[in-house]
N, C-alpha and C. Protein backbone atom coordinates (compact mmCIF):
# COMPACT_ATOMS: atom_id res chain seq x y z
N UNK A 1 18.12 13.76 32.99
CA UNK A 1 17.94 13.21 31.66
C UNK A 1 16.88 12.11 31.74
N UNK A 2 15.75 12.18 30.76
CA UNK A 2 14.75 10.71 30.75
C UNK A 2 15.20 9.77 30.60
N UNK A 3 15.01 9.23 30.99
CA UNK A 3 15.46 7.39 30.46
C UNK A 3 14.58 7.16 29.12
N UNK A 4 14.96 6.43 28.44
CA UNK A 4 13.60 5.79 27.15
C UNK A 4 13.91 4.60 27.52
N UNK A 5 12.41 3.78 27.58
CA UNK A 5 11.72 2.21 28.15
C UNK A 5 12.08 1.52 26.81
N UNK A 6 11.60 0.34 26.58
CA UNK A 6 11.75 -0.79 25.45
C UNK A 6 10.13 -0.17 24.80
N UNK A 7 9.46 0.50 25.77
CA UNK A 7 8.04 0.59 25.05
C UNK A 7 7.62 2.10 24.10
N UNK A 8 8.87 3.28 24.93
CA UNK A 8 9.22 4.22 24.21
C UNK A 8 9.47 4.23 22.59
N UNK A 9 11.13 3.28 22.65
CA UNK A 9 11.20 2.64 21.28
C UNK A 9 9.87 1.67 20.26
N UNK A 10 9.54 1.53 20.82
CA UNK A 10 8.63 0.26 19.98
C UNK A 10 7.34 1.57 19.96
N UNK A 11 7.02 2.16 20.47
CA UNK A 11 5.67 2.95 19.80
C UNK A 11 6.34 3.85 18.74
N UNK A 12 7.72 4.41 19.20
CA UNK A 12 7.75 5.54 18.14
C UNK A 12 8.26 4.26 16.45
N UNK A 13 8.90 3.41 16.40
CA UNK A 13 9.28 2.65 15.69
C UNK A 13 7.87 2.80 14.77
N UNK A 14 6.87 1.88 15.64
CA UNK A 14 5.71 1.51 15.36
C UNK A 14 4.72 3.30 14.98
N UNK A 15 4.73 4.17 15.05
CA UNK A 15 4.17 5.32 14.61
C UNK A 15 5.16 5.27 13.34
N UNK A 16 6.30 5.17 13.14
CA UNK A 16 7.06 5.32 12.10
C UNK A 16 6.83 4.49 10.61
N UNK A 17 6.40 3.20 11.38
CA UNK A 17 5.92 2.55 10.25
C UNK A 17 4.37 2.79 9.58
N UNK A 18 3.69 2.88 10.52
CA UNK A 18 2.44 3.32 10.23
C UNK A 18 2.24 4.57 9.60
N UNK A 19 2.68 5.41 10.11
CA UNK A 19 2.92 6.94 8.73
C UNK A 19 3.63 6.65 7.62
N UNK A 20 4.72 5.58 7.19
CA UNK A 20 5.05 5.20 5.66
C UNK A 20 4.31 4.44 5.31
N UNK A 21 3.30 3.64 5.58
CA UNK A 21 2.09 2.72 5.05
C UNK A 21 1.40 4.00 4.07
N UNK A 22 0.59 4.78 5.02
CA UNK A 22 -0.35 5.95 4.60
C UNK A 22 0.06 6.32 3.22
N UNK A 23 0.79 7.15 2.98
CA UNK A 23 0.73 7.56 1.55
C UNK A 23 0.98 6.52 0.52
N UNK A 24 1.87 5.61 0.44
CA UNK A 24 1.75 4.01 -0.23
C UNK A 24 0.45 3.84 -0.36
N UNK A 25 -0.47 3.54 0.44
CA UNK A 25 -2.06 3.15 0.20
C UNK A 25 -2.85 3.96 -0.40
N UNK A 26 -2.41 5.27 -0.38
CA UNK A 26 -3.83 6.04 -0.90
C UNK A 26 -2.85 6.72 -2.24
N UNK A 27 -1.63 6.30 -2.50
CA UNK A 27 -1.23 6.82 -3.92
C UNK A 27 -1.30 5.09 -4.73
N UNK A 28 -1.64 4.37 -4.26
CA UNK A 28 -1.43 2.83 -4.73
C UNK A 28 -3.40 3.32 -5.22
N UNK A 29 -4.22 3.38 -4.36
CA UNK A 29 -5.22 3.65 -5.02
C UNK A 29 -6.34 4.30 -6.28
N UNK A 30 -5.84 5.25 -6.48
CA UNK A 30 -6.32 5.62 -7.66
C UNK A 30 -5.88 4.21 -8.68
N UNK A 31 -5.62 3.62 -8.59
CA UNK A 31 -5.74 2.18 -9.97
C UNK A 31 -5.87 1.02 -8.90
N UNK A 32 -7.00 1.21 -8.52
CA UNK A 32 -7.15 0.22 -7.58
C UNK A 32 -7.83 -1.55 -8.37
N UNK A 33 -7.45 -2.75 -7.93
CA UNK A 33 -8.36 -3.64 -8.83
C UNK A 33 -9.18 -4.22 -7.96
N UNK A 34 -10.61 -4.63 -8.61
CA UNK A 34 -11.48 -5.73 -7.78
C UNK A 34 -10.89 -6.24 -6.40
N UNK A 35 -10.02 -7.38 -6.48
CA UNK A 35 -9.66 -7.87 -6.00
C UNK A 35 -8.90 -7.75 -4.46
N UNK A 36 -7.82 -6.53 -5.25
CA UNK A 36 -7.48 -5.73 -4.05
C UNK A 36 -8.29 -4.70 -3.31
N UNK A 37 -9.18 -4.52 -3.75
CA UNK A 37 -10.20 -3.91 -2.85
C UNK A 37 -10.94 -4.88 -2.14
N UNK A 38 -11.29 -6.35 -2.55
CA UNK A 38 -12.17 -6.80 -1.70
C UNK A 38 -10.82 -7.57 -0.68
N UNK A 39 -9.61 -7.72 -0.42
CA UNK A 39 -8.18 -7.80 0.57
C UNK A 39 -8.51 -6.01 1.53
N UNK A 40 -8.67 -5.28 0.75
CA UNK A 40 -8.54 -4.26 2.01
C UNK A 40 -9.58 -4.29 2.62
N UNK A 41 -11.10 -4.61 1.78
CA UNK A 41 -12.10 -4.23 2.71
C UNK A 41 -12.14 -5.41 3.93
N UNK A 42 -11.59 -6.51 3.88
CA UNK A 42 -11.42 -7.75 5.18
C UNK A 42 -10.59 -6.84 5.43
N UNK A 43 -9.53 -6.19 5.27
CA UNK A 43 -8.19 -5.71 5.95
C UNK A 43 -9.40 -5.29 7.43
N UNK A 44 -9.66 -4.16 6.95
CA UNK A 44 -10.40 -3.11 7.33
C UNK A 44 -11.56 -3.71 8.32
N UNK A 45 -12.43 -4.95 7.76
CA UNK A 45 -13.33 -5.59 8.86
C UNK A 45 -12.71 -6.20 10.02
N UNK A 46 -10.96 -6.57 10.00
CA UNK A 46 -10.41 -7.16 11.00
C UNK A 46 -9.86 -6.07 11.33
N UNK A 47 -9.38 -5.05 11.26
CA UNK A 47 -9.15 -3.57 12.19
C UNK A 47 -10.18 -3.25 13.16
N UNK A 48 -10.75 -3.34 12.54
CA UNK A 48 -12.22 -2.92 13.21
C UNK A 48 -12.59 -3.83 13.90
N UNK A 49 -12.42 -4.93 13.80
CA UNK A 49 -12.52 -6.00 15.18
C UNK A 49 -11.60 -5.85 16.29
N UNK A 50 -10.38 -5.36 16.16
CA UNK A 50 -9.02 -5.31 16.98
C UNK A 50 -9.83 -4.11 17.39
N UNK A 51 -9.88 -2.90 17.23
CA UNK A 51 -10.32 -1.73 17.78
C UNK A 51 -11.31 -1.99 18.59
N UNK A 52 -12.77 -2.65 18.29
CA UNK A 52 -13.68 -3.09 19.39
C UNK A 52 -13.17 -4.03 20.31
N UNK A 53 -12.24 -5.33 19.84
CA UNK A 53 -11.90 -5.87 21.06
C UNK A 53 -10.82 -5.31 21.83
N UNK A 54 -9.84 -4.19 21.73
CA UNK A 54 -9.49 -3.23 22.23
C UNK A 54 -10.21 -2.68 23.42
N UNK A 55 -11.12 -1.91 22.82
CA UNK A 55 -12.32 -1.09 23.76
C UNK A 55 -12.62 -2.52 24.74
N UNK A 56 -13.13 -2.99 24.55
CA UNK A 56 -13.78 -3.84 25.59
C UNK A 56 -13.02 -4.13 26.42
N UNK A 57 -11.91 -5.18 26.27
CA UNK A 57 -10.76 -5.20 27.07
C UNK A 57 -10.70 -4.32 28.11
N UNK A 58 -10.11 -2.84 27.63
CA UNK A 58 -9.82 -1.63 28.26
C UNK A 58 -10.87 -1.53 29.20
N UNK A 59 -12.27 -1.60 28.76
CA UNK A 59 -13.62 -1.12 29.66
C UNK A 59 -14.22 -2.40 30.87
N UNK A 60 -13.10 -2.98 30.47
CA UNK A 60 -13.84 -4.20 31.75
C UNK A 60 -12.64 -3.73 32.84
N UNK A 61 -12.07 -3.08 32.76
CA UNK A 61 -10.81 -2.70 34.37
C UNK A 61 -10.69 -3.39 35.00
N UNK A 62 -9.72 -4.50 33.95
CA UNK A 62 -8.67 -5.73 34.57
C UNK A 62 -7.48 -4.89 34.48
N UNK A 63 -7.09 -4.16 34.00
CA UNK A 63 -5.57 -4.14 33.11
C UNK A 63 -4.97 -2.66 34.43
N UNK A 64 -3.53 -3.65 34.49
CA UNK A 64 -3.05 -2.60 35.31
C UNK A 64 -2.68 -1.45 34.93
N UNK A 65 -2.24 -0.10 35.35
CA UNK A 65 -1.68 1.10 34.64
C UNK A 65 -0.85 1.02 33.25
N UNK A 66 0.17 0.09 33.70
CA UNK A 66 1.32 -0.13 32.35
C UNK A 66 0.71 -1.22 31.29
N UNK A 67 -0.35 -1.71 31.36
CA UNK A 67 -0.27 -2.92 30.80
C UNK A 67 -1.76 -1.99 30.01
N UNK A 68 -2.71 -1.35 30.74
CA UNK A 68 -3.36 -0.36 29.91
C UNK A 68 -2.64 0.70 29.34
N UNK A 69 -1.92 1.42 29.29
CA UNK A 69 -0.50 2.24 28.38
C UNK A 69 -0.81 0.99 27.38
N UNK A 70 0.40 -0.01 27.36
CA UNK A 70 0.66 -0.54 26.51
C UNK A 70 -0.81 -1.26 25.36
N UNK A 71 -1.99 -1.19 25.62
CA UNK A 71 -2.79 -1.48 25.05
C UNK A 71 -3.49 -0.21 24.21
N UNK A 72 -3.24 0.61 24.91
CA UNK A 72 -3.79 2.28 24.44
C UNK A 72 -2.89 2.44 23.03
N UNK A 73 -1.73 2.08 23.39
CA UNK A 73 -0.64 1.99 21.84
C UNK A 73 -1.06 1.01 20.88
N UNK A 74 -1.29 -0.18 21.35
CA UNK A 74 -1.80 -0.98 20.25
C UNK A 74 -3.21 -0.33 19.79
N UNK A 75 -4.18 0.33 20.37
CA UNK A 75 -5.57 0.24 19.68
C UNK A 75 -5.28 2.04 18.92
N UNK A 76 -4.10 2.26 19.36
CA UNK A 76 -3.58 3.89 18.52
C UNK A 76 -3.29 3.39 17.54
N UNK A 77 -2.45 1.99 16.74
CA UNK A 77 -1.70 1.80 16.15
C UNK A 77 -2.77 1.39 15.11
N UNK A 78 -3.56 0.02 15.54
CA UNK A 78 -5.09 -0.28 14.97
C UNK A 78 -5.16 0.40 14.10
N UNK A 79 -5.68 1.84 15.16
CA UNK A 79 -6.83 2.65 14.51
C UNK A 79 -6.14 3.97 13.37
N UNK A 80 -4.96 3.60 13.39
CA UNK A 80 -3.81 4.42 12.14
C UNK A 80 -4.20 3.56 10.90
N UNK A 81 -4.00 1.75 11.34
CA UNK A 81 -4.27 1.07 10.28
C UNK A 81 -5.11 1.07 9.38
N UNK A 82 -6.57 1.49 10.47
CA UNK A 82 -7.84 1.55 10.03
C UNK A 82 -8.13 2.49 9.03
N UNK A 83 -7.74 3.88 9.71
CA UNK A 83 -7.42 5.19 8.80
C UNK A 83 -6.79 5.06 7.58
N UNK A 84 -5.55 4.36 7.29
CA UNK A 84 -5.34 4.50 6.04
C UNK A 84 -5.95 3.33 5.35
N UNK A 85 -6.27 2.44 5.58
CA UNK A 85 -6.78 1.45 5.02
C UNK A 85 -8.58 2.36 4.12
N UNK A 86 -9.11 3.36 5.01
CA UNK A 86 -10.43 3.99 4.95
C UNK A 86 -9.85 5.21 3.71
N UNK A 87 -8.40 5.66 3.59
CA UNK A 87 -8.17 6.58 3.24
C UNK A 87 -7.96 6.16 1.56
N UNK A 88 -7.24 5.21 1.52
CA UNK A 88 -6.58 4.12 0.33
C UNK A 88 -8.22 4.00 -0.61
N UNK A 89 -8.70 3.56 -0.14
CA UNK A 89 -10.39 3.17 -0.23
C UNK A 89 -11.26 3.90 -0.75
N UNK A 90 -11.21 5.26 -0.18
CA UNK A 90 -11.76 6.43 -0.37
C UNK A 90 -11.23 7.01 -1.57
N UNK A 91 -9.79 7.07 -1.74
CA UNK A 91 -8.78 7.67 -2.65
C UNK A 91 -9.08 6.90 -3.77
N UNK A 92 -9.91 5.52 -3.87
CA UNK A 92 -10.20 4.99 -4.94
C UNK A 92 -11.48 5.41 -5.80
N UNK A 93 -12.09 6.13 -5.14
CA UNK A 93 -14.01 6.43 -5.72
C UNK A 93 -14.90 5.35 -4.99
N UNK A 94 -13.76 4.71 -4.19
CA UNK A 94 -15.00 3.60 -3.46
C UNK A 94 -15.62 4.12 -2.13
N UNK A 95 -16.10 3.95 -1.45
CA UNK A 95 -16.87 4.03 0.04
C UNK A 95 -16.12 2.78 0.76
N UNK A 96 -16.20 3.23 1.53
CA UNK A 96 -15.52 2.17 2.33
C UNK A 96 -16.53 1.65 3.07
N UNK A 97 -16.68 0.04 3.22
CA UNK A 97 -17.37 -0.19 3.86
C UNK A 97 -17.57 -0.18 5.73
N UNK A 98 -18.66 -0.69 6.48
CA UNK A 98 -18.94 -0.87 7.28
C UNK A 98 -18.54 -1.98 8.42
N UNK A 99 -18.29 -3.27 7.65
CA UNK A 99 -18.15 -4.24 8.31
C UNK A 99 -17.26 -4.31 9.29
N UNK A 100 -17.35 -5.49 10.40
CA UNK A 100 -16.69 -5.34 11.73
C UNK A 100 -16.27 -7.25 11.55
N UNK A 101 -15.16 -7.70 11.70
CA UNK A 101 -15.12 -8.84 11.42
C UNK A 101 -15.84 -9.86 12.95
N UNK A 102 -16.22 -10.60 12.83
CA UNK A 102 -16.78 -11.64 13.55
C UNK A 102 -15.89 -11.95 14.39
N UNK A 103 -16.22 -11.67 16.18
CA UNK A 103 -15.09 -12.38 17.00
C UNK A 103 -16.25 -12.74 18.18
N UNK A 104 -15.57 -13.22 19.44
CA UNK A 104 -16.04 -13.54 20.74
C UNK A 104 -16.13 -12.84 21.61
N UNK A 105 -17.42 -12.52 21.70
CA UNK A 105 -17.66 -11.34 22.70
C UNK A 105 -16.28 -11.80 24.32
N UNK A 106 -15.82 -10.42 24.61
CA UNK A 106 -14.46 -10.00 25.46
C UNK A 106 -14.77 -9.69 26.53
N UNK A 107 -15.03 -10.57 27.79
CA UNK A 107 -15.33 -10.03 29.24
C UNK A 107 -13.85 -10.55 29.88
N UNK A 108 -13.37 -10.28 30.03
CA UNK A 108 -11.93 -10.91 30.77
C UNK A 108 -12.15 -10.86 32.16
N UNK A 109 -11.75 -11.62 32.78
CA UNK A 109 -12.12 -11.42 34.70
C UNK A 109 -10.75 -11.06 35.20
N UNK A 110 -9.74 -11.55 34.18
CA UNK A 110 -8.23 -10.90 34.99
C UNK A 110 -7.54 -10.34 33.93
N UNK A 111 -6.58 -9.02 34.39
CA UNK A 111 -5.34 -9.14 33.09
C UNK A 111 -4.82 -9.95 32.34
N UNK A 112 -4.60 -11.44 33.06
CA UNK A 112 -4.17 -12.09 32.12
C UNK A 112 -5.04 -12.86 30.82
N UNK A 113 -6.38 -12.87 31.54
CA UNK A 113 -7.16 -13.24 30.80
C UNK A 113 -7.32 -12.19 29.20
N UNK A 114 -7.45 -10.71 29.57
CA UNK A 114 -7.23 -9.96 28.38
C UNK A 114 -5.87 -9.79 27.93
N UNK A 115 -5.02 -10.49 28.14
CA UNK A 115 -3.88 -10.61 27.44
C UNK A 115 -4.01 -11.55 26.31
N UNK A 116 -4.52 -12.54 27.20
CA UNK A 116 -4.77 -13.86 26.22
C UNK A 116 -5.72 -14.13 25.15
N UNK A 117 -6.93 -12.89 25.70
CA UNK A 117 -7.88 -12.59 24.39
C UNK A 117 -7.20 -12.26 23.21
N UNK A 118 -6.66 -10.35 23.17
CA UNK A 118 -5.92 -10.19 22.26
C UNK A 118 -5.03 -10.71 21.63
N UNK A 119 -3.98 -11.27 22.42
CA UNK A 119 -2.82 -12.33 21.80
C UNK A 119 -3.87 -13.16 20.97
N UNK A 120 -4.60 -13.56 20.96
CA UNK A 120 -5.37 -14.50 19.95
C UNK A 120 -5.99 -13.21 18.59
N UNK A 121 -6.89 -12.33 19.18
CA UNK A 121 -6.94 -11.38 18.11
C UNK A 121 -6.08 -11.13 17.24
N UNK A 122 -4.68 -10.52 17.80
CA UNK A 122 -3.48 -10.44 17.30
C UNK A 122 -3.08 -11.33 16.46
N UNK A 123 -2.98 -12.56 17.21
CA UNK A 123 -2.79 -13.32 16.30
C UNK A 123 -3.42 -14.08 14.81
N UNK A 124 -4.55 -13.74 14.93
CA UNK A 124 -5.71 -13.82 13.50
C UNK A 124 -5.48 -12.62 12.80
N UNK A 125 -4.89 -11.68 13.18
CA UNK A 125 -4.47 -10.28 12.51
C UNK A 125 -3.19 -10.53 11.59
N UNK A 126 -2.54 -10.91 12.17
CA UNK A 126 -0.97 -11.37 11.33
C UNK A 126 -1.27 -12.23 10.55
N UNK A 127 -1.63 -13.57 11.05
CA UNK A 127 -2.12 -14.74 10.12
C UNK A 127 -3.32 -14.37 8.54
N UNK A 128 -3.94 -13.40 8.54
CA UNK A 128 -4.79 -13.23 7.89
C UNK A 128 -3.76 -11.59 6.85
N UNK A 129 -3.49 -10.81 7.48
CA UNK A 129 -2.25 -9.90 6.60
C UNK A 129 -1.42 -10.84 6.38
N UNK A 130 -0.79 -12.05 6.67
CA UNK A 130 0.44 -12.46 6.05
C UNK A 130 -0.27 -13.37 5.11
N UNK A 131 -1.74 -13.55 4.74
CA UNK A 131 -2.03 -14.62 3.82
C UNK A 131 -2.63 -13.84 2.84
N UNK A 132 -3.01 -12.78 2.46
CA UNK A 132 -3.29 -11.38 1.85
C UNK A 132 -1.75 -10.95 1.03
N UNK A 133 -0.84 -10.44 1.99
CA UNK A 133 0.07 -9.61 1.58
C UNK A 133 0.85 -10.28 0.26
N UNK A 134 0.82 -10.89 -0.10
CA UNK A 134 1.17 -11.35 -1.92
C UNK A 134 0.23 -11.18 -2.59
N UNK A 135 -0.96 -10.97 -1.96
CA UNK A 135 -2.17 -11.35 -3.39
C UNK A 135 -2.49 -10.33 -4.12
N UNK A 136 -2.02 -8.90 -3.72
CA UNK A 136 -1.94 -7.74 -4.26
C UNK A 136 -1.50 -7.72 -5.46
N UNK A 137 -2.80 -7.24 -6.85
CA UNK A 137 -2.00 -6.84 -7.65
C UNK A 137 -1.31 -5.91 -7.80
N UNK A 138 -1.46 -4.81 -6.80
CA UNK A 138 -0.60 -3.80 -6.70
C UNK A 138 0.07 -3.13 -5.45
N UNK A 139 1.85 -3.55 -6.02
CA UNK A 139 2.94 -3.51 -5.20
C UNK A 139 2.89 -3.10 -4.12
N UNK A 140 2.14 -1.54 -4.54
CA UNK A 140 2.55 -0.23 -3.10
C UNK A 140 1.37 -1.28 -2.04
N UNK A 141 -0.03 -1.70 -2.79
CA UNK A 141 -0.44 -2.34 -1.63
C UNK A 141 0.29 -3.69 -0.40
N UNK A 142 1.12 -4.32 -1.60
CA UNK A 142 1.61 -5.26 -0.75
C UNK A 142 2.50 -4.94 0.18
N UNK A 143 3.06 -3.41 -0.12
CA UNK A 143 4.33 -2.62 1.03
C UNK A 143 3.79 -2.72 1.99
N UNK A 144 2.55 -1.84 1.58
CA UNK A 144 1.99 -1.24 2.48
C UNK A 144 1.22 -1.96 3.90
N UNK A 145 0.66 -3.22 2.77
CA UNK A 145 -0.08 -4.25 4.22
C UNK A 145 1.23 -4.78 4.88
N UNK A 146 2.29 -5.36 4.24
CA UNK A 146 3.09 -5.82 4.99
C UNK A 146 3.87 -5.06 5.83
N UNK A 147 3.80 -3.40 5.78
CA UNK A 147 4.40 -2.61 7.06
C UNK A 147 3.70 -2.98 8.09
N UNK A 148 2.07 -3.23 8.06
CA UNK A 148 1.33 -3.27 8.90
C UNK A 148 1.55 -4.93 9.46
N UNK A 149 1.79 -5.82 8.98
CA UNK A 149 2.29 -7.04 9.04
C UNK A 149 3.07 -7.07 9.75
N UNK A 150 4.12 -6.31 9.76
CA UNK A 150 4.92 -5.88 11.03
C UNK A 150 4.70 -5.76 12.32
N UNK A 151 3.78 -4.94 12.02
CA UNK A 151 3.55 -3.66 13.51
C UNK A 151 2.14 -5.04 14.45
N UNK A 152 1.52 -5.99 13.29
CA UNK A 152 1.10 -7.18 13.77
C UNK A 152 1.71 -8.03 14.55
N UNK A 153 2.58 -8.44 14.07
CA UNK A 153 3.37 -9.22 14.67
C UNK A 153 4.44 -9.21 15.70
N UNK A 154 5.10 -7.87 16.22
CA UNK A 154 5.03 -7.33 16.96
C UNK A 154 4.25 -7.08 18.17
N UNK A 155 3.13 -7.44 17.81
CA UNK A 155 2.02 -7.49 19.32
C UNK A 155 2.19 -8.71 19.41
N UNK A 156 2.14 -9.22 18.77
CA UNK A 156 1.69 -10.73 18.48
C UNK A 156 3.29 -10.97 19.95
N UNK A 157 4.40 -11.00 19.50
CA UNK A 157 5.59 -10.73 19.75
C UNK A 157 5.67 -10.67 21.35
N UNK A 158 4.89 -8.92 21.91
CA UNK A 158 4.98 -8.54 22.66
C UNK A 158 3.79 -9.23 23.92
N UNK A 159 2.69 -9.80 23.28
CA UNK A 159 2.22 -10.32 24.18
C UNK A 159 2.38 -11.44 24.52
N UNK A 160 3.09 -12.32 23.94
CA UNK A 160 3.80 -13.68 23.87
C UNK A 160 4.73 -13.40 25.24
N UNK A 161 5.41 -12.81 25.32
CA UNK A 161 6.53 -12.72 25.64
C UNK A 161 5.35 -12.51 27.31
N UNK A 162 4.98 -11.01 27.31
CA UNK A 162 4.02 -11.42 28.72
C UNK A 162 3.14 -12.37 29.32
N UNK A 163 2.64 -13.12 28.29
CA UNK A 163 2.15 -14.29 28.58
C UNK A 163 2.96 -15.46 28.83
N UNK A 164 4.31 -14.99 28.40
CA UNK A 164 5.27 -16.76 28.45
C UNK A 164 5.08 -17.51 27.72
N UNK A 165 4.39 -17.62 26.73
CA UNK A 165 4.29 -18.05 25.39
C UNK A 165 5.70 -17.93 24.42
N UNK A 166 6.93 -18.32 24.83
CA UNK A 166 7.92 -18.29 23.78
C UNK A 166 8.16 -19.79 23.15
N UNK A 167 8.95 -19.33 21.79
CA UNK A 167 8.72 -18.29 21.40
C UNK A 167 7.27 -17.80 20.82
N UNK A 168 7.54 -16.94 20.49
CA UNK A 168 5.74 -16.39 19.82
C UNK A 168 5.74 -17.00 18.36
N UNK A 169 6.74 -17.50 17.17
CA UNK A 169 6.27 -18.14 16.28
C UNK A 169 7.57 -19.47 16.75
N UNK A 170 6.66 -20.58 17.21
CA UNK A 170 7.09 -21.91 17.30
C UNK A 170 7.86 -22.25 15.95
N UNK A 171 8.83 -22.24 15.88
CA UNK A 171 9.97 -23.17 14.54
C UNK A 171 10.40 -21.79 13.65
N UNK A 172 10.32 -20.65 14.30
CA UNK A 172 10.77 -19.10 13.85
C UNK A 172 10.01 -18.58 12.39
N UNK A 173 8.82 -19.10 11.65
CA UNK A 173 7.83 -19.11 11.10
C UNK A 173 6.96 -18.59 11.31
N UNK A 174 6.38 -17.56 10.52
CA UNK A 174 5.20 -17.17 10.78
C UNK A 174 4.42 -18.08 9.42
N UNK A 175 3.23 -18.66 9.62
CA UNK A 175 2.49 -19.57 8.48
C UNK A 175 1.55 -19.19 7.94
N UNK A 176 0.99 -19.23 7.36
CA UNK A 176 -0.90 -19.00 6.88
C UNK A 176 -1.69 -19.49 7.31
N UNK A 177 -2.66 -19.78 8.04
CA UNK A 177 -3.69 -20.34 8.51
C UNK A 177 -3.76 -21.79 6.95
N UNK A 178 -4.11 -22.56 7.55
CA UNK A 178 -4.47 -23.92 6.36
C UNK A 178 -5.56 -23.85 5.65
């Protein structure tokens, strides 16, 4: 009989949430407003930053076997985000844009060092969906970012915890950037 890991559970969890985002976003779209389109298109420029600082990470071969697994899931999970976020967008008559949000170029010299990159990525990922996810005028969008708000914070979560960073939100709070 297989055993199932803590990381078994948490990807399929995390695929679970990310496939109920998807149709929420792209049936929330057809009445899409200003506003909430210019919240997804940052959504979407900070996906797209997690996905490149992903890649890089991965391509500098610090990261041990399990600890690359476990990063291969986060930049799977990303790039689900990305997808429906592109799909929602599309489903509106809009184009989705291009943009890649602004970060610090990622050479890590050790695993722990690319732990500590992302945990910071990660963490501008949550902080920036949890300061978004009300501003939606429309509902299914606010489900929808905040499933992904989840599956954020959760890394956020999980790399804390490998880094020794507990807890991962100091005073059990997650806040808004000021």
């Amino acid at each position: 009989m297989r055993s199932v890991s803590r990381a078994d559970v948490f990807t399929t969890a995390c695929a679970a949430g990310v496939a109920a985002a998807l149709p929420s976003l792209v049936q929330a779209a057809a009445k899409i407003d200003g506003d909430d389109l210019k919240a997804l298109a940052s959504a979407l420029a900070l996906e797209r930053a997690a996905i490149k600082a992903y890649g890089d990470v991965a391509s500098a071969n610090v990261l041990s076997p399990p600890v690359l697994a476990v990063f291969n899931r986060f930049l799977a999970e990303h790039t689900a985000h990305r997808d429906a976020i592109v799909a929602a967008i599309s489903a509106a008559g809009q184009t989705p844009g291009s943009d890649v949000a602004t970060q610090e170029a990622l050479a890590p010299k050790t695993e722990l060092d690319a732990l500590g990159a992302v945990y910071g990525i990660e963490r501008s990922l949550a902080d920036a969906h949890f300061a978004t996810v009300a501003t939606f005028k429309n509902r299914d969008y606010t489900r929808s970012v905040a499933s992904i708000l989840g599956v954020e914070t959760t890394h956020v979560a999980l790399l804390a915890e490998a880094l020794r960073k507990s807890p991962a939100y100091p005073g059990g709070f997650l806040t808004s950037p000021a």
